[in-house]
Protein backbone atom coordinates (compact mmCIF):
# COMPACT_ATOMS: atom_id res chain seq x y z
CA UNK A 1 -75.52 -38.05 -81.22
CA UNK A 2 -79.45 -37.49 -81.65
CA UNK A 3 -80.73 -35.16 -84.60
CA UNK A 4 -81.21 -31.48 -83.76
CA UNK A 5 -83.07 -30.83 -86.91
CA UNK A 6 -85.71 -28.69 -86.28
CA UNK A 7 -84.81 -26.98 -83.60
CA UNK A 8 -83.71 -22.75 -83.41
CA UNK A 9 -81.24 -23.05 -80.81
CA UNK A 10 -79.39 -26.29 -80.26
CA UNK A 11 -76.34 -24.91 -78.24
CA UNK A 12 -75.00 -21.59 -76.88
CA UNK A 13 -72.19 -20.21 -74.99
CA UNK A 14 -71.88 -17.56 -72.76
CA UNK A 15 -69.88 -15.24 -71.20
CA UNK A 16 -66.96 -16.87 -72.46
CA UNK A 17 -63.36 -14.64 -72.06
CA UNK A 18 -61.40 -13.60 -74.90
CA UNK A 19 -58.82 -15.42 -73.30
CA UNK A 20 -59.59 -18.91 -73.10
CA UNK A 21 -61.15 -18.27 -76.82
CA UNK A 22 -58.10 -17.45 -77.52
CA UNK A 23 -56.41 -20.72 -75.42
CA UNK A 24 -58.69 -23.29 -76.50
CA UNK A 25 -58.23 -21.95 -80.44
CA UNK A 26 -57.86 -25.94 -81.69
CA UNK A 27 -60.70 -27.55 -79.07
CA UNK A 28 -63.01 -24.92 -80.23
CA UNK A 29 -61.99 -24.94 -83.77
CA UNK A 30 -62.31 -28.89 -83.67
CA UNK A 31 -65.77 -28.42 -82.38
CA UNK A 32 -67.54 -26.03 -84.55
CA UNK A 33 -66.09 -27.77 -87.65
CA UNK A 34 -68.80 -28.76 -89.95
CA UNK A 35 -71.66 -27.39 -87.76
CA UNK A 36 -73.68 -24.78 -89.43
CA UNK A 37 -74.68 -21.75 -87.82
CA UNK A 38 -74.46 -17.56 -86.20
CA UNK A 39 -71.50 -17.00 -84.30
CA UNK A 40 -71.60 -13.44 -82.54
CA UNK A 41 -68.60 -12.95 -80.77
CA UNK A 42 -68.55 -9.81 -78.34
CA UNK A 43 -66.10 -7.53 -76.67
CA UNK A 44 -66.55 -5.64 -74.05
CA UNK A 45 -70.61 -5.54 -74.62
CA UNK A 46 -70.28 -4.86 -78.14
CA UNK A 47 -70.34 -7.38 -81.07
């Protein structure tokens, strides 16, 4: 996987439902583990 030091933004979601957040629990979890970072999570427009 190349180096994404240096950059602000290396990936983002969007518009992503409560629901399959709440489906995909292990994927996701599996995912983020070890990356540092901001997660804002948001419901209904509000964070």
């Amino acid at each position: 996987m190349p180096s994404n030091k240096g950059q602000l933004v290396s990936q983002h979601l969007e518009n992503i439902s409560r629901a399959a957040l709440e489906n995909y629990q292990g994927i996701l979890k599996e995912y983020v583990k070890g990356r540092h970072g901001v997660y804002a999570l948001y419901i209904k427009g509000h964070l």
